[in-house]
N, C-alpha and C. Protein backbone atom coordinates (compact mmCIF):
# COMPACT_ATOMS: atom_id res chain seq x y z
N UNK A 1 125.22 -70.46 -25.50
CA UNK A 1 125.31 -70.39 -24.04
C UNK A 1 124.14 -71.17 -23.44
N UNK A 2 124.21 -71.51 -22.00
CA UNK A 2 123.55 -72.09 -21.39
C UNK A 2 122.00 -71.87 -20.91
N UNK A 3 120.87 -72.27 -20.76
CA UNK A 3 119.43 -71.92 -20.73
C UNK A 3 119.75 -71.17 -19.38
N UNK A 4 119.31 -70.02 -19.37
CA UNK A 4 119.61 -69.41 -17.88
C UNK A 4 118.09 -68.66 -17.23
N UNK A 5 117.89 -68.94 -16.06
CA UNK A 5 116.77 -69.02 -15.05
C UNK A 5 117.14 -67.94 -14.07
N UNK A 6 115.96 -66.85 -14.60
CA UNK A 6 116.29 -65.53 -14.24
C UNK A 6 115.12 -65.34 -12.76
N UNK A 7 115.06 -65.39 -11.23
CA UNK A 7 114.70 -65.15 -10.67
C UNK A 7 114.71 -64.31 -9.23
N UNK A 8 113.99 -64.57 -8.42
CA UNK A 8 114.18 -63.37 -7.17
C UNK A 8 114.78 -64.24 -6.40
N UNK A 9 115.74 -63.63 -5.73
CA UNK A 9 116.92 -64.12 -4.68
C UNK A 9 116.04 -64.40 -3.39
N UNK A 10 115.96 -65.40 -2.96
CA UNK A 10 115.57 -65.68 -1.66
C UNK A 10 116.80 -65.77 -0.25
N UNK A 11 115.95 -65.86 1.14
CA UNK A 11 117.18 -66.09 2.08
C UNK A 11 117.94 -66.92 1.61
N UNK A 12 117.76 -68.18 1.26
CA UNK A 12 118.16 -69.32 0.98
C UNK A 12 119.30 -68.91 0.07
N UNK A 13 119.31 -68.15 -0.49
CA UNK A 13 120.56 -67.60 -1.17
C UNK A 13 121.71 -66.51 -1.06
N UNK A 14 121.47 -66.47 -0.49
CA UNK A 14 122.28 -65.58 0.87
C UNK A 14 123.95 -65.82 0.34
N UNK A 15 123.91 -66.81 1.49
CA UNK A 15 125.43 -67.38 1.00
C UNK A 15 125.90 -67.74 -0.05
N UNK A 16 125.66 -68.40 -1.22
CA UNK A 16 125.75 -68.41 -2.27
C UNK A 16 125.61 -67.25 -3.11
N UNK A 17 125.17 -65.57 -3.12
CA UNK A 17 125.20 -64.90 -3.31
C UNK A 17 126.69 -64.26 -2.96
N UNK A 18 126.83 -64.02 -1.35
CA UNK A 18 127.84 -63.48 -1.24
C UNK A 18 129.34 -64.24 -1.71
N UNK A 19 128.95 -65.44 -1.78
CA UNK A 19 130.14 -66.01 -2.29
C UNK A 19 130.73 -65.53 -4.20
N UNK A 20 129.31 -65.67 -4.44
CA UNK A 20 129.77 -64.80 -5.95
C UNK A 20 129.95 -63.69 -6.12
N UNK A 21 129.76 -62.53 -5.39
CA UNK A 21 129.99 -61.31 -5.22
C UNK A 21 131.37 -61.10 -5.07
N UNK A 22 131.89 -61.99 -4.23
CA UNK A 22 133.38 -62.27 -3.32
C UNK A 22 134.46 -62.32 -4.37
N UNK A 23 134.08 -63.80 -5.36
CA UNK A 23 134.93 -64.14 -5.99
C UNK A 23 134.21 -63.33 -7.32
N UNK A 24 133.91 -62.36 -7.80
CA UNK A 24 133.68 -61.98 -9.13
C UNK A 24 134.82 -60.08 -8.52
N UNK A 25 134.78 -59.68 -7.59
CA UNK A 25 135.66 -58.66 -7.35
C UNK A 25 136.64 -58.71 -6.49
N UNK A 26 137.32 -59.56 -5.40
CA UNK A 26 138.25 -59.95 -4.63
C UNK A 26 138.89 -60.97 -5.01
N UNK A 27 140.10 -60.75 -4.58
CA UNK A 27 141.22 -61.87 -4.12
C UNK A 27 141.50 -62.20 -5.65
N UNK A 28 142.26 -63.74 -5.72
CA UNK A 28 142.79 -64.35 -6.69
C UNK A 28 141.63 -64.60 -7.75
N UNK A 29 140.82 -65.03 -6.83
CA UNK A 29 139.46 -65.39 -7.84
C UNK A 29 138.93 -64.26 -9.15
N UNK A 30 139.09 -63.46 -8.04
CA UNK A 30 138.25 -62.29 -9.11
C UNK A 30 139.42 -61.84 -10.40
N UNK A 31 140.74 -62.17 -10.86
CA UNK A 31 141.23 -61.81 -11.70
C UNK A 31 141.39 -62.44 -12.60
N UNK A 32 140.41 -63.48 -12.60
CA UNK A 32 140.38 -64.73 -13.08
C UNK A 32 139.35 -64.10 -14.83
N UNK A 33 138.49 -63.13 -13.74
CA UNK A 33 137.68 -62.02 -14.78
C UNK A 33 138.24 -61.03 -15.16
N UNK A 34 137.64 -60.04 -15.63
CA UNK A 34 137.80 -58.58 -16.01
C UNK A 34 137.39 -57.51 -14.86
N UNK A 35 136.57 -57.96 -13.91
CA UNK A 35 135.96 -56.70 -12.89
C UNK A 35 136.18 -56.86 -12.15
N UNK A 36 137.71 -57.77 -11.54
CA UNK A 36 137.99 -57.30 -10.51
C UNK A 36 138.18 -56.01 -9.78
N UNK A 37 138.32 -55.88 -8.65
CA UNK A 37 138.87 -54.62 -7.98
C UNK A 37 140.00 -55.06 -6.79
N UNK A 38 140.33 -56.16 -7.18
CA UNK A 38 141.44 -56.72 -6.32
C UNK A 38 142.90 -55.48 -6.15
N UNK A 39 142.82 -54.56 -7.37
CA UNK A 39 144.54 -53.96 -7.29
C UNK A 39 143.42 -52.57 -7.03
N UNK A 40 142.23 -51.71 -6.82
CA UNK A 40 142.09 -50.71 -5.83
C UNK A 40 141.28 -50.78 -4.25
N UNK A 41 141.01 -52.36 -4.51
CA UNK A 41 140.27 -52.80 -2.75
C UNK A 41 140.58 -53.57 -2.47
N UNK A 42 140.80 -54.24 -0.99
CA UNK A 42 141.04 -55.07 -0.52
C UNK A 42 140.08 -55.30 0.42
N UNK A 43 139.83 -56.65 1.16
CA UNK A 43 138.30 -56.49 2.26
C UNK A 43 137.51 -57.13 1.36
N UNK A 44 136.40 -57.36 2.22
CA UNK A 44 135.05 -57.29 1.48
C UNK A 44 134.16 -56.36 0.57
N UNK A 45 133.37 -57.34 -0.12
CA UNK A 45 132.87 -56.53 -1.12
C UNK A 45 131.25 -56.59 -0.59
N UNK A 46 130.94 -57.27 0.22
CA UNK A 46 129.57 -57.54 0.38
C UNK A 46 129.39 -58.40 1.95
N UNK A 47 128.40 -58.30 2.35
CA UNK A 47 128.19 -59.79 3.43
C UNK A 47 127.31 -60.10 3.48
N UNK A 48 126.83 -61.06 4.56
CA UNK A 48 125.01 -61.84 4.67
C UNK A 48 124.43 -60.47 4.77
N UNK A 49 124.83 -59.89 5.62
CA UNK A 49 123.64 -58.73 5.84
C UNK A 49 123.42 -57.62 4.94
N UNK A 50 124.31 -57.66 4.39
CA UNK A 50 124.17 -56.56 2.84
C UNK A 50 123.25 -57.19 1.84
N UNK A 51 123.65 -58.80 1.81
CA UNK A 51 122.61 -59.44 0.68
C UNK A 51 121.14 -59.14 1.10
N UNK A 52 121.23 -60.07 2.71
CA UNK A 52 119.69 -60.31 3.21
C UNK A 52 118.82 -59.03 2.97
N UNK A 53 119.46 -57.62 3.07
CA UNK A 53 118.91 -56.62 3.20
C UNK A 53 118.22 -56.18 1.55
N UNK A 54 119.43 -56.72 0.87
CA UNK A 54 118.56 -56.10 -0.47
C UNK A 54 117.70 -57.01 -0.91
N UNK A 55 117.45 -58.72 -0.34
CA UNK A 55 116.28 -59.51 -0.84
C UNK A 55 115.23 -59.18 -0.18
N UNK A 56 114.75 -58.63 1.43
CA UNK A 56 114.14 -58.52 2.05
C UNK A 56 113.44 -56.75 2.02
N UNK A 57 113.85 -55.91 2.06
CA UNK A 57 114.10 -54.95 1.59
C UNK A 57 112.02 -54.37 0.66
N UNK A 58 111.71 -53.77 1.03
CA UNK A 58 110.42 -52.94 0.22
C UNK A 58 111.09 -52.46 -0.77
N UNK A 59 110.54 -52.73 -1.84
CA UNK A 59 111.46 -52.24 -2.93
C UNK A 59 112.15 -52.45 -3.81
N UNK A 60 113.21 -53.61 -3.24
CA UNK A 60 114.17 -53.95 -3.79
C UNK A 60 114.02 -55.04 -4.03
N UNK A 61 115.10 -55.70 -4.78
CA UNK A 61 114.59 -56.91 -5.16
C UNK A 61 116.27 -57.88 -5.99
N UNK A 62 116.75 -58.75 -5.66
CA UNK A 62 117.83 -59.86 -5.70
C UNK A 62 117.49 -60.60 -7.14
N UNK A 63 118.42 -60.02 -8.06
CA UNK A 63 117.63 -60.83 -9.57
C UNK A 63 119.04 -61.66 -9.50
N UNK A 64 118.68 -63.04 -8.80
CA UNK A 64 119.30 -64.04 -8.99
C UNK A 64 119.28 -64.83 -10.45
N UNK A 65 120.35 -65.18 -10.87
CA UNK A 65 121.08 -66.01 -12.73
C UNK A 65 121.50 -66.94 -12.04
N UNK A 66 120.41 -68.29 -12.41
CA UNK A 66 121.03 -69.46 -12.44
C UNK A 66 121.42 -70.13 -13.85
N UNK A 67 122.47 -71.11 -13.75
CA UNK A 67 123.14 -71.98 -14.92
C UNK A 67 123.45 -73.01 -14.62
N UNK A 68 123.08 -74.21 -15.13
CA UNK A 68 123.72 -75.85 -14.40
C UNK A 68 123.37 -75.86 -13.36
N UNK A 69 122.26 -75.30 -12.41
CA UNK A 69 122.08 -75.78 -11.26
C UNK A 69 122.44 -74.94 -10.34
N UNK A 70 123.04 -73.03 -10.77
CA UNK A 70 123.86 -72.97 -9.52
C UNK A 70 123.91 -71.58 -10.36
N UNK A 71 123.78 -70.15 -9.15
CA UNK A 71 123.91 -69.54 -9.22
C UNK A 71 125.04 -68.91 -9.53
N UNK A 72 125.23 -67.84 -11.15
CA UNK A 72 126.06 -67.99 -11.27
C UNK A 72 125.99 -66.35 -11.65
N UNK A 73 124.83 -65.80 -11.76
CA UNK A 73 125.06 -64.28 -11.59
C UNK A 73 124.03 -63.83 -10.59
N UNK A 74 124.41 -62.65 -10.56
CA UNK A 74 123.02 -61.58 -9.59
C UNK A 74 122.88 -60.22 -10.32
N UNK A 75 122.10 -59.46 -9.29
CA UNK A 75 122.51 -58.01 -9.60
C UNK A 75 121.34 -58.02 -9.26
N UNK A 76 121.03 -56.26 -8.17
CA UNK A 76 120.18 -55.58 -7.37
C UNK A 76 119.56 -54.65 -8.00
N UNK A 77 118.31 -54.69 -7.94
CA UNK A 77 117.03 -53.78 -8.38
C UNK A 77 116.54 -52.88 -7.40
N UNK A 78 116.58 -51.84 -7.33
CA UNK A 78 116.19 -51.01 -5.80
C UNK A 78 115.25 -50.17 -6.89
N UNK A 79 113.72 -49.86 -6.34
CA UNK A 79 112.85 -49.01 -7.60
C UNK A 79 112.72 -47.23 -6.41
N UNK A 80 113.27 -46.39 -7.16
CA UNK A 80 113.31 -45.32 -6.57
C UNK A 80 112.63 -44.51 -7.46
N UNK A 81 111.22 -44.22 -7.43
CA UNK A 81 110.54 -43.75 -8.17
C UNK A 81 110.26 -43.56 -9.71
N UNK A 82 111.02 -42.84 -10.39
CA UNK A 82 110.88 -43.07 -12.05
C UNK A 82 111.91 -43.76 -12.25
N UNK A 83 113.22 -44.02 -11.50
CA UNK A 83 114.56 -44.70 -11.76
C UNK A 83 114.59 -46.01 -10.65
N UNK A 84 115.17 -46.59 -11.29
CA UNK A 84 115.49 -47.89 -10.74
C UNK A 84 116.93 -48.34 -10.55
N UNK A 85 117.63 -48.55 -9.30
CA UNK A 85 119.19 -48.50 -8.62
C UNK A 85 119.81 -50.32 -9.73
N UNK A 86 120.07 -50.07 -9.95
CA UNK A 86 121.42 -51.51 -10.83
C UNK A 86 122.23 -51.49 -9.50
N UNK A 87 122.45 -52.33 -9.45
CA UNK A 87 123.70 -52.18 -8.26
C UNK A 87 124.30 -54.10 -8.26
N UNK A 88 125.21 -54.15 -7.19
CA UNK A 88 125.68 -55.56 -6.77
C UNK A 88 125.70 -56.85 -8.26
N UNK A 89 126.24 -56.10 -8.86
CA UNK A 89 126.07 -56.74 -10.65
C UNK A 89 127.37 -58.03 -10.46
N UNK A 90 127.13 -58.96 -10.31
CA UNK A 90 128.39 -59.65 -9.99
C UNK A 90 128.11 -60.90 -11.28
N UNK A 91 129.15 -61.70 -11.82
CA UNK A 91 129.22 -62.70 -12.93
C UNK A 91 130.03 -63.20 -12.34
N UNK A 92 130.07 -64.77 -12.43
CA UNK A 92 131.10 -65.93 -12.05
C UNK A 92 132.25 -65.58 -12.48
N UNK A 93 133.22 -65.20 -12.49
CA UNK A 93 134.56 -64.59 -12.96
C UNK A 93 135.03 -66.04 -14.13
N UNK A 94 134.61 -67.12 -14.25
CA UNK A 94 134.79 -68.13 -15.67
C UNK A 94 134.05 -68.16 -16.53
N UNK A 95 132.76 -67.12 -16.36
CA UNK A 95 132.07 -67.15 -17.22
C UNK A 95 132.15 -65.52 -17.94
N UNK A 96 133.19 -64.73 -17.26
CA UNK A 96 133.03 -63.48 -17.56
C UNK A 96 133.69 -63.39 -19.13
N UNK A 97 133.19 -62.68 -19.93
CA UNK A 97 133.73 -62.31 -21.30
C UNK A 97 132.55 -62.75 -22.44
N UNK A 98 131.58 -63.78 -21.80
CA UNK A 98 130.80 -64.42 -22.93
C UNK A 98 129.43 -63.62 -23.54
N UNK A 99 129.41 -62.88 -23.26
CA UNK A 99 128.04 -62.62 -23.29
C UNK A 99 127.05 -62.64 -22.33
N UNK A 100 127.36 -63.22 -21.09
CA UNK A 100 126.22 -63.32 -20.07
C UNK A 100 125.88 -61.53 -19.50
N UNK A 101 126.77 -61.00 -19.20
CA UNK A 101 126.74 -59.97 -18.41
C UNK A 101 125.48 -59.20 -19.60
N UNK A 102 125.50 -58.89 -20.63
CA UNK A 102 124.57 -57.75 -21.69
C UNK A 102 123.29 -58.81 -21.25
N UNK A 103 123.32 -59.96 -21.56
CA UNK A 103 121.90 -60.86 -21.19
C UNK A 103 121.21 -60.40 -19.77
N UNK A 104 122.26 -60.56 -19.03
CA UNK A 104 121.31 -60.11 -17.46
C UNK A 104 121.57 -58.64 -17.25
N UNK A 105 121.81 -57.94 -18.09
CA UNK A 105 121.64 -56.60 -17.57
C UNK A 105 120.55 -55.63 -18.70
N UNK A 106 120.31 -56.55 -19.83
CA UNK A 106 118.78 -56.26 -20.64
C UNK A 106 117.84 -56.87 -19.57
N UNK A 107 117.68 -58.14 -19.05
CA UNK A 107 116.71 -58.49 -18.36
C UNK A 107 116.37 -57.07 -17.23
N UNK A 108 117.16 -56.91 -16.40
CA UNK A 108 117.29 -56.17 -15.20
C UNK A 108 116.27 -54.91 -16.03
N UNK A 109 117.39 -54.32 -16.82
CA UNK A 109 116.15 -53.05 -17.71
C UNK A 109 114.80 -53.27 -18.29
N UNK A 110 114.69 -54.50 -18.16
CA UNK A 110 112.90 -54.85 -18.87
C UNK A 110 112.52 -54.62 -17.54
N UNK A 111 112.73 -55.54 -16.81
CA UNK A 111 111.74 -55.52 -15.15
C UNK A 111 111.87 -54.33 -14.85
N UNK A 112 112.76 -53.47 -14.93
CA UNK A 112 112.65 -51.90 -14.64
C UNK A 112 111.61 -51.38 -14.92
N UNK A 113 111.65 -51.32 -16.27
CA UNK A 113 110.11 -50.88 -17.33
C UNK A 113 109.28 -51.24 -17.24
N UNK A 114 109.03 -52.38 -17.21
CA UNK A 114 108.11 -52.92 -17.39
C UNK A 114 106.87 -53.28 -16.40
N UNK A 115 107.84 -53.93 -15.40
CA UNK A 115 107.48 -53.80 -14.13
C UNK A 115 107.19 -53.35 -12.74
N UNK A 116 107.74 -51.93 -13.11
CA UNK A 116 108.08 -50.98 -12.28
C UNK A 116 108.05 -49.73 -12.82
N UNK A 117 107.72 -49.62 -14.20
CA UNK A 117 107.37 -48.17 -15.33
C UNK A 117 108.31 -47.37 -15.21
N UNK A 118 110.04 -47.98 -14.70
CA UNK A 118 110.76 -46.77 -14.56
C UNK A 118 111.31 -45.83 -16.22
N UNK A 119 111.48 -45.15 -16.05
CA UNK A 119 112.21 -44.34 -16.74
C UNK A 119 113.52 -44.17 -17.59
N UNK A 120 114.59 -44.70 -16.01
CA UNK A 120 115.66 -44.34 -15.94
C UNK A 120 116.30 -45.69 -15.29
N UNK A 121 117.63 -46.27 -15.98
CA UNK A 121 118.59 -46.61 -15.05
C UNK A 121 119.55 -46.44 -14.16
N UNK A 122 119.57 -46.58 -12.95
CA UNK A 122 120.80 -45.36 -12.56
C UNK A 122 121.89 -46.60 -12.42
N UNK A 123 123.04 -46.37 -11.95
CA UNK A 123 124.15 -46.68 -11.09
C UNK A 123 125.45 -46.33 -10.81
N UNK A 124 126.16 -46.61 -9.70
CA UNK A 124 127.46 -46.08 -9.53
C UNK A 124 128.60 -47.12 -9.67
N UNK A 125 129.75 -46.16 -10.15
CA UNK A 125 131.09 -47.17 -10.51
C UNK A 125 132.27 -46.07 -9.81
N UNK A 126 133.24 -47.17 -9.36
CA UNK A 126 134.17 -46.31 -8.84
C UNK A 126 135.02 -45.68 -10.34
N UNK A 127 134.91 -44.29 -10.08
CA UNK A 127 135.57 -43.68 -11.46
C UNK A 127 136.81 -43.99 -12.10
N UNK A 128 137.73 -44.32 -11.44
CA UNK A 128 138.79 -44.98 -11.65
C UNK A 128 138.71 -46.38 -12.33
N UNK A 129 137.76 -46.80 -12.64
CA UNK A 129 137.42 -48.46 -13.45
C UNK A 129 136.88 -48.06 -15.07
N UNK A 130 137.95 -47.26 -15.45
CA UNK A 130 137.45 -46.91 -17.16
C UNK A 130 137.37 -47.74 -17.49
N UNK A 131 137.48 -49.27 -17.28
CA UNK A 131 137.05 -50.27 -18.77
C UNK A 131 135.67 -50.40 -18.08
N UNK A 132 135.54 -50.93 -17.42
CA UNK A 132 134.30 -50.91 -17.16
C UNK A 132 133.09 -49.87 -17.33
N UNK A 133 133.83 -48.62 -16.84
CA UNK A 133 132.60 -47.21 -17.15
C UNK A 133 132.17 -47.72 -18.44
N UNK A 134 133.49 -47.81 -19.42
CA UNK A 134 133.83 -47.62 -21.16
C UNK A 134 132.58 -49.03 -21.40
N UNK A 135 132.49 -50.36 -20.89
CA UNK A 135 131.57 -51.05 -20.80
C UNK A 135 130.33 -50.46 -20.97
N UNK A 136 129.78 -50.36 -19.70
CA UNK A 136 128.56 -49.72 -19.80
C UNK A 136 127.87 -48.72 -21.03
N UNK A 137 128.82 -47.38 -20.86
CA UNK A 137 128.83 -46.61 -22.66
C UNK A 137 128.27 -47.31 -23.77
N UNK A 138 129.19 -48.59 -23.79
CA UNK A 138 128.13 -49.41 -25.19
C UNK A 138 126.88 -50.04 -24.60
N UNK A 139 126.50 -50.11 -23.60
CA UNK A 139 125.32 -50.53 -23.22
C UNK A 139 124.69 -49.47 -23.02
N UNK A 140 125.03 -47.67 -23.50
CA UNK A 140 123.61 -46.76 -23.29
C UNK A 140 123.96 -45.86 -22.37
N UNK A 141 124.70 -46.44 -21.43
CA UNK A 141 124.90 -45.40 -20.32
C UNK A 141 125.66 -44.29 -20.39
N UNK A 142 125.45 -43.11 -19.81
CA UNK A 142 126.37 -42.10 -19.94
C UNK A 142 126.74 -41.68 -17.97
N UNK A 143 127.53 -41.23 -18.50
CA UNK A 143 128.47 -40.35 -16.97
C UNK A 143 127.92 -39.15 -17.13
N UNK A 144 127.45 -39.03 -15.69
CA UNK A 144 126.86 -38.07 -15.29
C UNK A 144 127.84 -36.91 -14.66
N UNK A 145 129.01 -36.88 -14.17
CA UNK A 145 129.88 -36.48 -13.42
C UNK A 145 129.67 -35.97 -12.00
N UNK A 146 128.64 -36.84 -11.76
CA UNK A 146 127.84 -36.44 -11.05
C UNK A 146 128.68 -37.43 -9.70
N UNK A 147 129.40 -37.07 -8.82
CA UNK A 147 130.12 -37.98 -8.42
C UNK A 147 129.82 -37.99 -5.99
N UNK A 148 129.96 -39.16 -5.35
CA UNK A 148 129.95 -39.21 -4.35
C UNK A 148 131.63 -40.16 -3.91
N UNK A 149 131.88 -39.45 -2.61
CA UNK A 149 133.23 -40.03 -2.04
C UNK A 149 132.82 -41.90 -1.60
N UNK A 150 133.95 -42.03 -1.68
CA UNK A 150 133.95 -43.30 -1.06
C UNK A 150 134.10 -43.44 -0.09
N UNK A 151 133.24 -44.53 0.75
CA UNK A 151 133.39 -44.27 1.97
C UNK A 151 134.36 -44.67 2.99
N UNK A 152 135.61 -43.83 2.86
CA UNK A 152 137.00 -44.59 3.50
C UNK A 152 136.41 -45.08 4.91
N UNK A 153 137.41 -45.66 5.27
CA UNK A 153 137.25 -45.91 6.70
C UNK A 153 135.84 -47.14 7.16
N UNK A 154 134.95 -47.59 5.86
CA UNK A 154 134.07 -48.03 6.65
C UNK A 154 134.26 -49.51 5.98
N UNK A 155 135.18 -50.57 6.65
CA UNK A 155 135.89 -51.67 6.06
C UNK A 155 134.56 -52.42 5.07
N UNK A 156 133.09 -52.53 5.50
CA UNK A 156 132.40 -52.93 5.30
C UNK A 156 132.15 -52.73 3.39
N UNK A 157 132.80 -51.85 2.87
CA UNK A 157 133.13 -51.84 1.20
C UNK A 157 134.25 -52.03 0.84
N UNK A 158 135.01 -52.78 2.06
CA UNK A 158 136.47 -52.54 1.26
C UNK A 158 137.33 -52.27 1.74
N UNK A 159 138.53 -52.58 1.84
CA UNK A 159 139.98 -51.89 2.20
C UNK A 159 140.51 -51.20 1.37
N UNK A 160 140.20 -49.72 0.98
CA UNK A 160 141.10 -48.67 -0.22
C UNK A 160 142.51 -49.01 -0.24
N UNK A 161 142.98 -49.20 -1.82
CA UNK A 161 144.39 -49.42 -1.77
C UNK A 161 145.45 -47.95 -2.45
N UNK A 162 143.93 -47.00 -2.27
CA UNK A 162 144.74 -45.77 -3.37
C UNK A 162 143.47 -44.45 -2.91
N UNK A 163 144.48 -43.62 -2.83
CA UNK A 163 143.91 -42.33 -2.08
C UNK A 163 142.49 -41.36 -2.95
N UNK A 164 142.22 -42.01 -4.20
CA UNK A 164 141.07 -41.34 -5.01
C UNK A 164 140.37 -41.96 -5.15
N UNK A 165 139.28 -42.67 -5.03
CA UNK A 165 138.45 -43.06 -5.16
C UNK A 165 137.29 -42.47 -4.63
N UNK A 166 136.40 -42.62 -5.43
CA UNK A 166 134.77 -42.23 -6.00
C UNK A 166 133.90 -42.82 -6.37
N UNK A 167 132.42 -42.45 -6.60
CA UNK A 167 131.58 -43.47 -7.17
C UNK A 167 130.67 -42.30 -8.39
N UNK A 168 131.22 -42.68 -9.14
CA UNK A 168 130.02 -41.87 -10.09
C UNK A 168 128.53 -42.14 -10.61
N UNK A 169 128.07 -41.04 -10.63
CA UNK A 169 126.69 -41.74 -11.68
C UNK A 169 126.79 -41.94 -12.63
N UNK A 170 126.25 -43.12 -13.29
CA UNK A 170 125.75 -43.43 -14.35
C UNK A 170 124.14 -43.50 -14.76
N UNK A 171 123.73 -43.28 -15.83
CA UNK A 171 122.28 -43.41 -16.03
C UNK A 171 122.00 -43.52 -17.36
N UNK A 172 120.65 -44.20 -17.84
CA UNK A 172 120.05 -44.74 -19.25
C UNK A 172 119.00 -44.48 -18.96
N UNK A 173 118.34 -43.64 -19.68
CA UNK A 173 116.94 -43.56 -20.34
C UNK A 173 116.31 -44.67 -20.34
N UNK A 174 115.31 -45.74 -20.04
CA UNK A 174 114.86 -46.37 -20.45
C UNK A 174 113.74 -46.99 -21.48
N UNK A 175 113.24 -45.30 -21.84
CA UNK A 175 111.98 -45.64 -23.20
C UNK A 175 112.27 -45.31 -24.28
């Protein structure tokens, strides 16, 4: 695989962020991968102001993946005391299946540790996405059942295409 350039998301990446967010879980694009959520959401998955907020943000922090010149993954670091938030994990939907995703999501857990002495990884998945939960599992994580509603009605995550949806915890030990 390709030499990949693991850094902090600036404004400047904004749009190019949300555009990969877009096409790695919406529309035609995103089924192009494995993580879509095209057949339980419809809508957006993200916007400028969702990005800008988590690069700008005390705390948090935009671990922009570049490849060839061009951003081609992300994923959000929020440090909440001994645990540290995973979140907005998005992969180019042509590059999904290779190996990139375990590469940038060990990185994400070093800077956790390392850099931030957390503990713990947390994050949430809508429960209904067993391959994906089942993903994570081999990467360490366990289900917490520890679960929060989704937030119908607020278009800004989404257009629900199915009356159950949830977000569970997930979490990894990190030492």
């Amino acid at each position: 695989m390709e030499t990949l350039t693991f850094r902090d998301g600036t404004e400047s990446d904004v749009d190019a962020v949300v555009a990969l967010v877009e096409s790695a879980y919406r529309g035609d694009s995103g089924r192009k991968g494995w993580t879509t959520e095209s057949d339980i959401l419809e809508g957006q998955r993200t916007d400028p102001e969702g990005v800008r907020a988590v690069i700008t943000t005390s705390g948090s922090r935009l671990l922009a993946v570049e490849g060839d010149g061009r951003i081609i993954a992300c994923c959000q670091l929020e440090h909440r005391g001994e645990a540290v938030y995973f979140g907005m994990f998005a992969v180019s939907p042509e590059l999904q299946g290779a190996g990139l995703g375990k590469r940038i999501i060990a990185e994400a857990e070093r800077i956790a540790r390392e850099e931030w002495g957390a503990r713990e990884m947390h994050m949430t998945v809508i429960s209904v996405r067993v391959e994906l939960i089942a993903w994570y599992e081999r990467r360490g994580y366990r289900r917490t059942g520890e679960t929060n509603p989704f937030p119908y009605g607020d278009e800004r995550f989404g257009i629900p295409q199915r009356p159950d949806l949830e977000f569970e915890l997930l979490v990894k030990p990190l030492s």
